[in-house]
C-alpha atoms as a PDB file:
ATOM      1  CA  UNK A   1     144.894  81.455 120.308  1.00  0.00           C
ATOM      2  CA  UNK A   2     142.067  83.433 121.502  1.00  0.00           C
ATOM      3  CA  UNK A   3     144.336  86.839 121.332  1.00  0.00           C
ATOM      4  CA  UNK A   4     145.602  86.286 117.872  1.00  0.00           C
ATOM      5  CA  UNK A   5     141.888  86.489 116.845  1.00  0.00           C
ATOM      6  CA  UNK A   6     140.982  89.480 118.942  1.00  0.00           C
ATOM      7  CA  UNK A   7     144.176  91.209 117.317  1.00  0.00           C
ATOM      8  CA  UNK A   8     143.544  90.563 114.157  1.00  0.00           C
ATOM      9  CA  UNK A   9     139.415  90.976 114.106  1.00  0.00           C
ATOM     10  CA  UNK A  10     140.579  94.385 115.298  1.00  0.00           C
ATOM     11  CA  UNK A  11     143.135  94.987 112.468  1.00  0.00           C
ATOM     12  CA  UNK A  12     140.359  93.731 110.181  1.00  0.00           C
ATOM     13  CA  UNK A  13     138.614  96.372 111.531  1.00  0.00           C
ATOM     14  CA  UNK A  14     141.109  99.377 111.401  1.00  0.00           C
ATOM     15  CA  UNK A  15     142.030  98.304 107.843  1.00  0.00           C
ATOM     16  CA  UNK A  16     138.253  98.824 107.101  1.00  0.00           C
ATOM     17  CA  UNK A  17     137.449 102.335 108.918  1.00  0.00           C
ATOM     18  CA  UNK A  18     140.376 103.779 106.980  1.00  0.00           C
ATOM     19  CA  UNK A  19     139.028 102.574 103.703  1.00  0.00           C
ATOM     20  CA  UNK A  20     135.830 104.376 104.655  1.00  0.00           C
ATOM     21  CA  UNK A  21     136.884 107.778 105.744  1.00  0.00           C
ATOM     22  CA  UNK A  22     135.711 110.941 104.175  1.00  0.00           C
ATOM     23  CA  UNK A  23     137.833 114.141 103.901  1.00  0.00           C
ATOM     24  CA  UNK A  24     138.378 116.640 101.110  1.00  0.00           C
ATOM     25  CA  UNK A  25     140.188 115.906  98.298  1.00  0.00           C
ATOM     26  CA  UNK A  26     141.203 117.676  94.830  1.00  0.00           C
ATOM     27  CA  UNK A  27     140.930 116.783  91.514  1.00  0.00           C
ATOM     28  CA  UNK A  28     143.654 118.415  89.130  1.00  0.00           C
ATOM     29  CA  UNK A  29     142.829 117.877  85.452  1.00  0.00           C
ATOM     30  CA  UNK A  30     144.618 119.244  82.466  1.00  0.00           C
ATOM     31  CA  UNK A  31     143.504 120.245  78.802  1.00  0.00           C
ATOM     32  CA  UNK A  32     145.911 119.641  76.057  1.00  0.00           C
ATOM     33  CA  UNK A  33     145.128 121.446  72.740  1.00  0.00           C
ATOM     34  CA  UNK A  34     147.636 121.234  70.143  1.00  0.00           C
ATOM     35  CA  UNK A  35     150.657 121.980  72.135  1.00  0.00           C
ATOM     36  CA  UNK A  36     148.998 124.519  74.314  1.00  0.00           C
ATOM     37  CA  UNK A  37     147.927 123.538  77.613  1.00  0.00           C
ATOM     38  CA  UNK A  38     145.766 124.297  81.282  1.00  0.00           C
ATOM     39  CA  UNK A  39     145.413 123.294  83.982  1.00  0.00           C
ATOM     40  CA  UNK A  40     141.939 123.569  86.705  1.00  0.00           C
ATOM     41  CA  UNK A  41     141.368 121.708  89.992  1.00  0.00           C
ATOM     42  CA  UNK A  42     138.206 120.907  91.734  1.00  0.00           C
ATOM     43  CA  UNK A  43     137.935 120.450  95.298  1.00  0.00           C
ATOM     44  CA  UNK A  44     135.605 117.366  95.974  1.00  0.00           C
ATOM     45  CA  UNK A  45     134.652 117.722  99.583  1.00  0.00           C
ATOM     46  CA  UNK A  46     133.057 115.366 102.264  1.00  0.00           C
ATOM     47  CA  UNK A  47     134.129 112.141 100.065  1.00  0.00           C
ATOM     48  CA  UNK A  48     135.740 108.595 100.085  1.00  0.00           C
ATOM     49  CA  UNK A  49     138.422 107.851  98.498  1.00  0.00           C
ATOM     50  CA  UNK A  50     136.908 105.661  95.905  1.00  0.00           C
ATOM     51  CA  UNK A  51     133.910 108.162  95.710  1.00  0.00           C
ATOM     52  CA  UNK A  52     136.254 110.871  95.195  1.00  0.00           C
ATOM     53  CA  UNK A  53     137.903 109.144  92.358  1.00  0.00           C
ATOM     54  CA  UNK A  54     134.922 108.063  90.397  1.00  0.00           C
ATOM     55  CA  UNK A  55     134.214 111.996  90.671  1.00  0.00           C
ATOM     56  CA  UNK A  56     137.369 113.280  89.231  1.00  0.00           C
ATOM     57  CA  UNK A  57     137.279 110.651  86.409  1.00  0.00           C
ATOM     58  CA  UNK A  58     133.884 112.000  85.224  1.00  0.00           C
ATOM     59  CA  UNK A  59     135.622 115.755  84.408  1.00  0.00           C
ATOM     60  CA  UNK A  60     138.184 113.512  82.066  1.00  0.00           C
ATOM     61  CA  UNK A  61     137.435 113.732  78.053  1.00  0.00           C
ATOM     62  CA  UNK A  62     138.581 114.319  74.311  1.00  0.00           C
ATOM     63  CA  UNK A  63     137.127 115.777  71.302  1.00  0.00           C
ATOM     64  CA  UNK A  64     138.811 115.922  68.114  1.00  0.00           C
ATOM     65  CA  UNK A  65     140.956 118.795  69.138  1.00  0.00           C
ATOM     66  CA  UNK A  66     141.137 118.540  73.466  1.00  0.00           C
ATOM     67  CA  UNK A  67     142.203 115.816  75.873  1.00  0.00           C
ATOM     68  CA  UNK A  68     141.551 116.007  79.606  1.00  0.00           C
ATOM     69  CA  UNK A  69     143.045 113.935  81.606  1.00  0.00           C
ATOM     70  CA  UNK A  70     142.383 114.424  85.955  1.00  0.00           C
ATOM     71  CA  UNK A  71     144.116 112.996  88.939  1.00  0.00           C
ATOM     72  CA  UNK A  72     143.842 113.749  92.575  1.00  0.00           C
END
């Protein structure tokens, strides 16, 4: 009984360094005008996953003649 709760207080706490880590990521987003199209990345350094997500969604946009749409 004891064990099973060190194990998984430990798994608990794997699950949540991973979820955590930094490291560099990029963000690929491409602009669609008319049927023309480009693409640019961005390297987002230093960041969490979720942080680094949030960041690429911010270069995402339209106007009445572009779309941008980013991923990493």
């Amino acid at each position: 009984m004891k064990y099973s709760k060190i194990v998984l207080l430990f798994a608990v706490l794997g699950t949540l360094s991973f979820a955590s880590c930094k490291k560099d990521y990029t963000c690929t987003c491409t602009t669609t005008v008319g049927s023309a199209s480009s693409t640019k990345t961005y390297d987002l350094q230093n960041q969490s996953l979720r942080d680094a997500d949030d960041a690429c969604e911010r270069y995402e946009g339209s106007t009445a003649i572009s779309n941008t749409t980013c991923h990493l």
